[in-house]
C-alpha atoms as a PDB file:
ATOM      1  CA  UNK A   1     -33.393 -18.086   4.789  1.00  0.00           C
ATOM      2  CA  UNK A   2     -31.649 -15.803   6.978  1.00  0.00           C
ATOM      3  CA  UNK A   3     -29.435 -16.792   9.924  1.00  0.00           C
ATOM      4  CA  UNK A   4     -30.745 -16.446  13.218  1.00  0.00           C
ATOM      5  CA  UNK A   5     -27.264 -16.809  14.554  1.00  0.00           C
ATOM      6  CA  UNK A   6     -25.822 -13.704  16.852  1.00  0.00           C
ATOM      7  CA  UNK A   7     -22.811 -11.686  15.598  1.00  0.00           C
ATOM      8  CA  UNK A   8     -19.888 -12.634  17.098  1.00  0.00           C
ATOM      9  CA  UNK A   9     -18.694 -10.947  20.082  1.00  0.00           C
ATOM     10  CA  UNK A  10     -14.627 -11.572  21.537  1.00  0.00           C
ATOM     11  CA  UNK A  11     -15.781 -12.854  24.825  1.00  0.00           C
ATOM     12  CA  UNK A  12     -15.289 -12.442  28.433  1.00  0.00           C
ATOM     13  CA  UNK A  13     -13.890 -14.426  30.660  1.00  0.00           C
ATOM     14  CA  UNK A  14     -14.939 -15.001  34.349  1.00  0.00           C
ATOM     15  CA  UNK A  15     -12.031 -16.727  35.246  1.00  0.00           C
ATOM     16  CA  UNK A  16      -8.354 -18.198  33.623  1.00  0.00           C
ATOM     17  CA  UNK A  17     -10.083 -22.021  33.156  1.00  0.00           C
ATOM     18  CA  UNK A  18     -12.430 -20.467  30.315  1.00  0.00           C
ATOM     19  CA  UNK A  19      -9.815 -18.489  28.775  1.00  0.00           C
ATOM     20  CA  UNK A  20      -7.535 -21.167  29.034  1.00  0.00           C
ATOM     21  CA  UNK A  21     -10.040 -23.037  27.047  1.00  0.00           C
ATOM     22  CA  UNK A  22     -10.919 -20.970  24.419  1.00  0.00           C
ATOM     23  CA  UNK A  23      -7.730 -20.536  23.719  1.00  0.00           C
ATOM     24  CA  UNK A  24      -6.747 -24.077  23.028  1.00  0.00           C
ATOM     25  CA  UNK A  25     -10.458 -24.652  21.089  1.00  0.00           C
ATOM     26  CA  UNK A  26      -9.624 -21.718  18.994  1.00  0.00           C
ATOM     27  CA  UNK A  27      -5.714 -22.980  18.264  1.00  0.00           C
ATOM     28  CA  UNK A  28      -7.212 -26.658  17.495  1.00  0.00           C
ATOM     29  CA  UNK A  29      -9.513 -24.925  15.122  1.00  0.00           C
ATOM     30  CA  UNK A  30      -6.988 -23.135  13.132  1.00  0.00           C
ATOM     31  CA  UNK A  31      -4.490 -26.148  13.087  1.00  0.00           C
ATOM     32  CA  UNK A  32      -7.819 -27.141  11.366  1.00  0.00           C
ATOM     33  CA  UNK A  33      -8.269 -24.389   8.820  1.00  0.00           C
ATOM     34  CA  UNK A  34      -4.277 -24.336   7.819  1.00  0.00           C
ATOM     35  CA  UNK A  35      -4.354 -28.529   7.095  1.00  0.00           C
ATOM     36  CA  UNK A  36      -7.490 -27.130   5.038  1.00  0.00           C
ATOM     37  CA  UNK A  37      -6.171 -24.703   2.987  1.00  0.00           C
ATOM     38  CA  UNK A  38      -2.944 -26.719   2.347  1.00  0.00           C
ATOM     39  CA  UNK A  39      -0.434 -24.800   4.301  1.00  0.00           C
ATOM     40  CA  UNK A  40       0.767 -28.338   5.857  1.00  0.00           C
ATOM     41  CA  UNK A  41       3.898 -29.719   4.737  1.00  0.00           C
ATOM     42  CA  UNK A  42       4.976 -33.086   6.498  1.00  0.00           C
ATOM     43  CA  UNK A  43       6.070 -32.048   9.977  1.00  0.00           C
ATOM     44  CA  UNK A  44       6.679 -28.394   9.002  1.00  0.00           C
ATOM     45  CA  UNK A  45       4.430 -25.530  10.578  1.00  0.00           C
ATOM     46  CA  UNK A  46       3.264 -24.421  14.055  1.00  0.00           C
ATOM     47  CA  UNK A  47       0.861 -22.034  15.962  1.00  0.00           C
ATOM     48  CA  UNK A  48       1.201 -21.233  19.568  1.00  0.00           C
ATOM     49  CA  UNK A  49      -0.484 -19.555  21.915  1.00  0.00           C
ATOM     50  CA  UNK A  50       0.262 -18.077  25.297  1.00  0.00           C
ATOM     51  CA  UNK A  51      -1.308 -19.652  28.121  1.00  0.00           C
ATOM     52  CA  UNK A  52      -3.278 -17.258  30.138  1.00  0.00           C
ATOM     53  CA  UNK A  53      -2.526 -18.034  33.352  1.00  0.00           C
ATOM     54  CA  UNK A  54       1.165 -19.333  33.127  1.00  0.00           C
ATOM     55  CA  UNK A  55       2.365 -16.255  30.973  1.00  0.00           C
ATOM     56  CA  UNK A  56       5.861 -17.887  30.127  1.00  0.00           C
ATOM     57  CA  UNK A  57       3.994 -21.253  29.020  1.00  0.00           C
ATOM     58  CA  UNK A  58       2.711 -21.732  25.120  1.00  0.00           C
ATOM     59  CA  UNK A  59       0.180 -24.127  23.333  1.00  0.00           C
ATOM     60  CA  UNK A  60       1.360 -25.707  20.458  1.00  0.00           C
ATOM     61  CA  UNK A  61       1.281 -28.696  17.817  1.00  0.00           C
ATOM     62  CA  UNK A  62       3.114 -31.799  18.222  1.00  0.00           C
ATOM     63  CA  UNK A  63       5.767 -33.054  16.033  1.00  0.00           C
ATOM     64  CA  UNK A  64       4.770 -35.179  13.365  1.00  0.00           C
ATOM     65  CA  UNK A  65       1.470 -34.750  14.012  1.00  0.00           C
ATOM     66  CA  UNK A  66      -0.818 -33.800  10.671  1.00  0.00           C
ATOM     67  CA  UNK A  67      -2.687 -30.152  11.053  1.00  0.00           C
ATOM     68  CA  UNK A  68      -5.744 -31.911   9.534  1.00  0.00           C
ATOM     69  CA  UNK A  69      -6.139 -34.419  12.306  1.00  0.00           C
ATOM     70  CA  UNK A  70      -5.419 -32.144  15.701  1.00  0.00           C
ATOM     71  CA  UNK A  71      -7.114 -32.038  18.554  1.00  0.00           C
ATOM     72  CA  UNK A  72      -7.918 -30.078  22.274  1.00  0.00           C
ATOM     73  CA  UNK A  73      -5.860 -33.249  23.588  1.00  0.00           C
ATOM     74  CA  UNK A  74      -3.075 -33.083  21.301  1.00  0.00           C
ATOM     75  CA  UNK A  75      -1.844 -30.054  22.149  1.00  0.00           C
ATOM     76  CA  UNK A  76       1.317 -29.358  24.101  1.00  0.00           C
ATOM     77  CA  UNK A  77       1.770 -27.227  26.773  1.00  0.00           C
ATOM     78  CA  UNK A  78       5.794 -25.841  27.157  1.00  0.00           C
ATOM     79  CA  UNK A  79       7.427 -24.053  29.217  1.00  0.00           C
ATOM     80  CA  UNK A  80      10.339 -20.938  28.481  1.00  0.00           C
ATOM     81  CA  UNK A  81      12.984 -23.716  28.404  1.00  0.00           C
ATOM     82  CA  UNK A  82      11.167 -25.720  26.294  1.00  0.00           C
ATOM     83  CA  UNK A  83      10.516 -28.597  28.209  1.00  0.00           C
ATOM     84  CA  UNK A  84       6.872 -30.053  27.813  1.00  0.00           C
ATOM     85  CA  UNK A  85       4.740 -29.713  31.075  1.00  0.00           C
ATOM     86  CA  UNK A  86       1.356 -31.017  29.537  1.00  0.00           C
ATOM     87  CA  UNK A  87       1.156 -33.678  26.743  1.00  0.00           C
ATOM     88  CA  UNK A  88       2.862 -36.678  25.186  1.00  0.00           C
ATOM     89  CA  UNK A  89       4.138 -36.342  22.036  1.00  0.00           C
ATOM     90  CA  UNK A  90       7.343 -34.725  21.055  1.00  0.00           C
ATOM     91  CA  UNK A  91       8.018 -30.946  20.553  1.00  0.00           C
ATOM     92  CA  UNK A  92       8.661 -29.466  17.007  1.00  0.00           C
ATOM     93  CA  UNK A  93      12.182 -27.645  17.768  1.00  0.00           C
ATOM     94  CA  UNK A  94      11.735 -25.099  15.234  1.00  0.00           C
ATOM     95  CA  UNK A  95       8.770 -24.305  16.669  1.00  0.00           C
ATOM     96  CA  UNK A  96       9.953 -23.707  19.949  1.00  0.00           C
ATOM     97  CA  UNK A  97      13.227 -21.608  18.747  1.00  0.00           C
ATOM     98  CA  UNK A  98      11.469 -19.023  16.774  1.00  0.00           C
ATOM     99  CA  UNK A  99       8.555 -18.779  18.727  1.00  0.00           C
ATOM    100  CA  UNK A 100       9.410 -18.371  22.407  1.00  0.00           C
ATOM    101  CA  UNK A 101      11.822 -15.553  21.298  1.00  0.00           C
ATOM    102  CA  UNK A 102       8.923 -14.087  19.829  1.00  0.00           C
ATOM    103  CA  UNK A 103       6.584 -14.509  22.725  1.00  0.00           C
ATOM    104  CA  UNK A 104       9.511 -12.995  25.168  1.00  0.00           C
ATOM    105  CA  UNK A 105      10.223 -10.121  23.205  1.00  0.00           C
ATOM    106  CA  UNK A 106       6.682  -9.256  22.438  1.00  0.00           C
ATOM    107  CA  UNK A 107       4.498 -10.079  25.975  1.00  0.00           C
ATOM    108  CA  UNK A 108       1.608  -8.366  24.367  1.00  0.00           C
ATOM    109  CA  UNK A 109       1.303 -10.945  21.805  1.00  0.00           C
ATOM    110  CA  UNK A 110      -0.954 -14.206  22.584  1.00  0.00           C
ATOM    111  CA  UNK A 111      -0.316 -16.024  19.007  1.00  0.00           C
ATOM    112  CA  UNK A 112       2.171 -16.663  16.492  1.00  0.00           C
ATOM    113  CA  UNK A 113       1.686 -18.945  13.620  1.00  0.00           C
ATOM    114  CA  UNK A 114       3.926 -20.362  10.717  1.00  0.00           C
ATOM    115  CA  UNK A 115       3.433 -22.735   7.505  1.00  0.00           C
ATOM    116  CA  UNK A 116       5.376 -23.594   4.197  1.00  0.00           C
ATOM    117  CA  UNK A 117       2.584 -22.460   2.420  1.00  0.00           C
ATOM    118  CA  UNK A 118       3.031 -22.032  -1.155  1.00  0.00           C
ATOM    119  CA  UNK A 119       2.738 -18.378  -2.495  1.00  0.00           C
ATOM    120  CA  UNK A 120       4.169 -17.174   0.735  1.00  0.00           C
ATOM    121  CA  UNK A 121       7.292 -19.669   0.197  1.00  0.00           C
ATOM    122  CA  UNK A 122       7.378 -18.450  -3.418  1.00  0.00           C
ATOM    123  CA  UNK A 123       7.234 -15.017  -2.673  1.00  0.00           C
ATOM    124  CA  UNK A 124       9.516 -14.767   0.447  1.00  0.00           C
ATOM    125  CA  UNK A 125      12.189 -16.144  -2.561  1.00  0.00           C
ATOM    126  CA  UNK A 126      11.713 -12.766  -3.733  1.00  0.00           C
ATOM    127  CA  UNK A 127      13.006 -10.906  -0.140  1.00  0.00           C
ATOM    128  CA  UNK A 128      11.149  -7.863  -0.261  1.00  0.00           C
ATOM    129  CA  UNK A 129       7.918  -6.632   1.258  1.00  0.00           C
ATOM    130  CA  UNK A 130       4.903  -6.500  -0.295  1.00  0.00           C
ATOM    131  CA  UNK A 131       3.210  -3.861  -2.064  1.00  0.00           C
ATOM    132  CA  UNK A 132      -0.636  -1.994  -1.488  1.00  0.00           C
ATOM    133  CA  UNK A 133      -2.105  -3.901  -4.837  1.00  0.00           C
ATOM    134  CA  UNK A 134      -5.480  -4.324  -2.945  1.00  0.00           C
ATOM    135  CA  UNK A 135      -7.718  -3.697  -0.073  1.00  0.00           C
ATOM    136  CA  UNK A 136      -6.703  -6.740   1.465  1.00  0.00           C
ATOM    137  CA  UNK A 137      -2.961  -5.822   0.906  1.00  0.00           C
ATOM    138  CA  UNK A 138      -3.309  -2.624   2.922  1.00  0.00           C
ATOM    139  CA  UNK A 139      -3.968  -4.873   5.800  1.00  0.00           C
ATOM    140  CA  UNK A 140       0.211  -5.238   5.810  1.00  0.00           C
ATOM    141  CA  UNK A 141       0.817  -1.566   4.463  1.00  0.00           C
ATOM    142  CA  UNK A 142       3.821  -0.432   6.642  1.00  0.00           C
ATOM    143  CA  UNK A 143       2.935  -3.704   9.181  1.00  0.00           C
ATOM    144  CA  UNK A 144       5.094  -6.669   7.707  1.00  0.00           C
ATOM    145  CA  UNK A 145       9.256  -6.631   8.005  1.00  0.00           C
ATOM    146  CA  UNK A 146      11.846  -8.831   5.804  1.00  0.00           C
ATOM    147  CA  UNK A 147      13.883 -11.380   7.418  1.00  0.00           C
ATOM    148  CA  UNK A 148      16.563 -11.379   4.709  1.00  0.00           C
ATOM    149  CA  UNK A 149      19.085 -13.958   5.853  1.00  0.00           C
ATOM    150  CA  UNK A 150      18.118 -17.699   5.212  1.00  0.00           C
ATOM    151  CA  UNK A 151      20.394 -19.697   7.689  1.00  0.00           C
ATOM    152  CA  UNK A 152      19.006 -22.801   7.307  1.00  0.00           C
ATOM    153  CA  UNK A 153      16.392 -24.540   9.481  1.00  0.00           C
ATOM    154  CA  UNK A 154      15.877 -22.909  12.574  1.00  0.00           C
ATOM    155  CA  UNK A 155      16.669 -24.874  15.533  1.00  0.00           C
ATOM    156  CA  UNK A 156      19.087 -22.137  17.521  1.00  0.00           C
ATOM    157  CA  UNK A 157      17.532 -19.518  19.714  1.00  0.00           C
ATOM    158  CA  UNK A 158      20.124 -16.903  18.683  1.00  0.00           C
ATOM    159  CA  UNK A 159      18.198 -17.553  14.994  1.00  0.00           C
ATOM    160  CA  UNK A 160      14.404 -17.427  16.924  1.00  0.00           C
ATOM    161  CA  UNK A 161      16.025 -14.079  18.458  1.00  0.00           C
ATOM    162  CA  UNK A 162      17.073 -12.475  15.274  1.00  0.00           C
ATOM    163  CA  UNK A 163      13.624 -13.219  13.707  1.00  0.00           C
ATOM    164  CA  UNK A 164      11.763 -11.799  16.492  1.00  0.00           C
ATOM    165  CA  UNK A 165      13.713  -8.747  15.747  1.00  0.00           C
ATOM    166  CA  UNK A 166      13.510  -8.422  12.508  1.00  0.00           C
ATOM    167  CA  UNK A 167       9.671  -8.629  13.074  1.00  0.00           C
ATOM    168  CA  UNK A 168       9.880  -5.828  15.689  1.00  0.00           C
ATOM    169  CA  UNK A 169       6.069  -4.587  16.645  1.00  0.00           C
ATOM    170  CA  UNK A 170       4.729  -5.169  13.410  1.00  0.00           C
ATOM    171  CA  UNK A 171       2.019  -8.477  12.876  1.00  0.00           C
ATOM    172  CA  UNK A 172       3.933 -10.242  10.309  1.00  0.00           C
ATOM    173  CA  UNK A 173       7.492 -10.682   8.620  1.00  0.00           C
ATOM    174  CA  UNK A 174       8.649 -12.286   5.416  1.00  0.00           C
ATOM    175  CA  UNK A 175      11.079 -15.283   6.195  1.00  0.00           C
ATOM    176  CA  UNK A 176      13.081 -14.956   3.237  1.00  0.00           C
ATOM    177  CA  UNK A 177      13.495 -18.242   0.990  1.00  0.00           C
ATOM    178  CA  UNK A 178      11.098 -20.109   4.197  1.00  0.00           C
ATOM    179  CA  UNK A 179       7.865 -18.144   4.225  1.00  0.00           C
ATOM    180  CA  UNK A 180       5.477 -16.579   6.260  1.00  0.00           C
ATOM    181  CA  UNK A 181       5.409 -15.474  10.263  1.00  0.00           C
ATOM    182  CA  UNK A 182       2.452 -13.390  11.785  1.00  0.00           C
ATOM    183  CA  UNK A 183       0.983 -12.868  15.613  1.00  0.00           C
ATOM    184  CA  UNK A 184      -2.266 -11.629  16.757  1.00  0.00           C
ATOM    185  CA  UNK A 185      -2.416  -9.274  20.044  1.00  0.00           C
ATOM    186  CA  UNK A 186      -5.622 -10.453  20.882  1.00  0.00           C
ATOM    187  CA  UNK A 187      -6.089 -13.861  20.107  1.00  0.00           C
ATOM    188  CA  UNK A 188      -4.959 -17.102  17.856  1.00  0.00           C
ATOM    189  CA  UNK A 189      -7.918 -16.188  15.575  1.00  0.00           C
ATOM    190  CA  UNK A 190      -5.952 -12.785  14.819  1.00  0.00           C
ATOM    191  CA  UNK A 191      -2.729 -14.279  14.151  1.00  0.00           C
ATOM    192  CA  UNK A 192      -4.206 -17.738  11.900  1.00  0.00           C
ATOM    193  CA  UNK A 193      -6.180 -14.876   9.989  1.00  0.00           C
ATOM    194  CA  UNK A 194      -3.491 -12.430   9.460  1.00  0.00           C
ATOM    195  CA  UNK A 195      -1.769 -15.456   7.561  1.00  0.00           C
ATOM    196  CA  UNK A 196      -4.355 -16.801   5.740  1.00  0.00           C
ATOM    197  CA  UNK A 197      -5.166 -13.374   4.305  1.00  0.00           C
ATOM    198  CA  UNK A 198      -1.319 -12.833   3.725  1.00  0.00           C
ATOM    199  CA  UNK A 199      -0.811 -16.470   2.084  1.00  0.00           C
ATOM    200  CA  UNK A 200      -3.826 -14.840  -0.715  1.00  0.00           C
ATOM    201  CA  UNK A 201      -2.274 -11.438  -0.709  1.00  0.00           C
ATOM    202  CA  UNK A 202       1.292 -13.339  -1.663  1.00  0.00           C
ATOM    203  CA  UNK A 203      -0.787 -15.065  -4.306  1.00  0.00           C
ATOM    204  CA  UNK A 204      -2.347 -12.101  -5.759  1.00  0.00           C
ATOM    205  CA  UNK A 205       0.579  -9.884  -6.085  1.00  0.00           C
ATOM    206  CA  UNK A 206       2.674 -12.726  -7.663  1.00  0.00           C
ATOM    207  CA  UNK A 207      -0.174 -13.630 -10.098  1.00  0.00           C
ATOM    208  CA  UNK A 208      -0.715  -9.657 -10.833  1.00  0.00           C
ATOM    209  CA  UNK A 209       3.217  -9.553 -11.585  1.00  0.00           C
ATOM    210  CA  UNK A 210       3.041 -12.353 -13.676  1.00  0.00           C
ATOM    211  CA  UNK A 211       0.045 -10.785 -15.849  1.00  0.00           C
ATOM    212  CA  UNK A 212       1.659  -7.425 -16.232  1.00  0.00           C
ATOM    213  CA  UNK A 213       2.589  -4.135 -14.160  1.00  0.00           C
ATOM    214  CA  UNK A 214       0.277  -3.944 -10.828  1.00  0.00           C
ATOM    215  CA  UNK A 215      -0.924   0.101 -10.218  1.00  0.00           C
ATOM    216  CA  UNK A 216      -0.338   0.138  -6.407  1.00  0.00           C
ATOM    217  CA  UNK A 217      -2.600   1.994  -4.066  1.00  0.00           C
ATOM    218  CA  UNK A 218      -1.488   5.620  -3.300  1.00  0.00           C
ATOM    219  CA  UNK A 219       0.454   5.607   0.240  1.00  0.00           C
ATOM    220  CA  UNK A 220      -2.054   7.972   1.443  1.00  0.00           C
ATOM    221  CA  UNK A 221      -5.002   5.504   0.820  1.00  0.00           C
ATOM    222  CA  UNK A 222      -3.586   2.585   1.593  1.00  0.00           C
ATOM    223  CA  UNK A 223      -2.546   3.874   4.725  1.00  0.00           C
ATOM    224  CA  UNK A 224      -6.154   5.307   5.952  1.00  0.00           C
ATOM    225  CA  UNK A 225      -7.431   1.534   4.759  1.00  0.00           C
ATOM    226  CA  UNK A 226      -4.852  -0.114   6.994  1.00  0.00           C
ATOM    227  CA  UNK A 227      -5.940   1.913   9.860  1.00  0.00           C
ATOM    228  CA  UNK A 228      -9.974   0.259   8.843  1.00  0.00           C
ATOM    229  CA  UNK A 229      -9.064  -3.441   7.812  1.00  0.00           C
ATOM    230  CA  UNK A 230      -5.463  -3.862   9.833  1.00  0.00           C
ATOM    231  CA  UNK A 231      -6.801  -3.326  13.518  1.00  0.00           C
ATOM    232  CA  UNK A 232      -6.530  -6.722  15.833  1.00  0.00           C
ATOM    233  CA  UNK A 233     -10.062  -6.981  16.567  1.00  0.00           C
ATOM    234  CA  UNK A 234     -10.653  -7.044  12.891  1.00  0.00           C
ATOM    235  CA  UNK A 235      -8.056  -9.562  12.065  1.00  0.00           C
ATOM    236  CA  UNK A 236     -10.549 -11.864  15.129  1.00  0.00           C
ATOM    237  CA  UNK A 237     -13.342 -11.194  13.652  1.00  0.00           C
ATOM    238  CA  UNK A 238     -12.473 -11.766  10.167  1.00  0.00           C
ATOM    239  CA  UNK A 239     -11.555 -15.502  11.109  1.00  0.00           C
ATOM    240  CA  UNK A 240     -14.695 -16.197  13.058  1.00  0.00           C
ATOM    241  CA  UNK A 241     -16.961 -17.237   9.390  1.00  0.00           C
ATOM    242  CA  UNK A 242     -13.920 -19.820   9.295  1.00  0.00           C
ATOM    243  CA  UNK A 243     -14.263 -20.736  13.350  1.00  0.00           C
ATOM    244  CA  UNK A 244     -18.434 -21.523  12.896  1.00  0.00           C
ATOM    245  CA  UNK A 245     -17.289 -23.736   9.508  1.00  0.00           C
ATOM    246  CA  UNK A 246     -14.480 -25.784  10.665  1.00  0.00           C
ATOM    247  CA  UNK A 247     -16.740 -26.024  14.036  1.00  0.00           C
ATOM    248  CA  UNK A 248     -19.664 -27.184  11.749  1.00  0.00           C
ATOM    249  CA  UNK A 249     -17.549 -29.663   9.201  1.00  0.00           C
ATOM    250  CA  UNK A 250     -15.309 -31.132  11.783  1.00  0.00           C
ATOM    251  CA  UNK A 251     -16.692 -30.916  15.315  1.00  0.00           C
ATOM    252  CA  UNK A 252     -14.368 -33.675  16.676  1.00  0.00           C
ATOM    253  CA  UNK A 253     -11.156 -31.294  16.928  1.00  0.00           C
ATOM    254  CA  UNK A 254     -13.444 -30.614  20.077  1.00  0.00           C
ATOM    255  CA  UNK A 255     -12.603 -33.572  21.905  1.00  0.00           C
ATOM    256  CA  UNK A 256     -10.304 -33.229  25.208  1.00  0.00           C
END
């Protein structure tokens, strides 16, 4: 039977309240999706988004708090000197170094997300980018950066600055020997996406490499596919099958 249901459509918003609101919805939802597919790790891992309204101000997880149970009212709302203006729990100081030098140094950016995920910590071992093996892949073709100096758990700002750097204007960067980073211009469905699809990408290039010698994608195709799959409205809309499920499966993230 087919689905009645509308294509999705990134909305409008008639005023900052809404926006404000879909943005936390959609950041609950993809704490959601990354405690589904595994990317949580104890207390490691964080998405934020920028609040609409208060542009200095991000959304983000609490510490200590397990991806797979977060909700609208669990969410913390902190300021550019990281002190915590809305909610109760404590603030993930990783979190907070890496990304609010990210959020200054890019203002077009709404989202940044980061997990210990597996392939992505076992291929950011490797320090080097990776390589056009698929479609998919071509969504990072000359878009991803290596961050090639592990200094240890990130709790300095002067770290957070040199990994916003290293990232530049591209979507994602390699943390070398710690994992994956990526952002979304347009929304915390673009930056959760961009990661999930790189966590897969990190997994099929390592399990091509382990099965023999990967034929890459000629630089002049992979760059006309980057240009069709790599655009931020497609890494939103690509998430949005995962939105309707989580919303479907686990409705109570929902509650304010």
């Amino acid at each position: 039977m087919a689905s009645d249901r509308v294509p999705a459509k990134f909305p409008k918003f008639d005023n900052v309240e809404d926006e404000r609101r879909y943005r936390k919805q959609h950041l609950a939802a993809a704490f959601r999706l990354f405690g589904h597919f595994g990317f949580d790790e104890g207390a490691a891992g964080h998405i934020t988004a920028r609040d609409p309204e208060l542009l200095d101000h991000f959304w983000v997880n609490p510490l200590g708090m397990n991806l797979k149970m977060i909700t609208l009212r669990d969410l913390l709302l902190v300021n550019h000197r990281g002190e915590i203006v809305d909610g109760n729990w404590p603030l993930n100081g990783a979190a907070f170094a890496i990304n609010s030098e990210i959020h200054d140094a890019r203002p077009e950016v709404v989202a940044a997300a980061h997990a210990h995920s597996v392939h992505g910590k076992a291929w950011s071992s490797l320090r080097r980018p990776l390589d056009p093996l698929t479609q998919d892949a071509c969504v990072f073709y000359g878009d991803h950066a290596v961050f090639d100096d592990y200094g240890g758990v990130v709790y300095e700002l002067d770290e957070g600055k040199r990994i916003a750097q290293a990232l530049g204007d591209h979507k994602a960067v390699i943390l070398s020997n710690h994992g994956l980073l990526t952002v979304g211009q347009t929304s915390v469905d673009e930056a959760a996406w961009w990661f999930i699809t790189m966590e897969r990408t990190c997994q099929a290039q390592l399990e091509a490499e382990a099965a023999g010698t990967p034929v890459l994608i000629d630089a002049d195709q992979a760059e006309i596919t980057a240009k069709q799959v790599g655009q931020p409205m497609a890494g939103w809309r690509q998430l949005q099958p995962l939105f309707d499920w989580i919303v479907t499966v686990q409705p109570d993230f929902l509650e304010e």
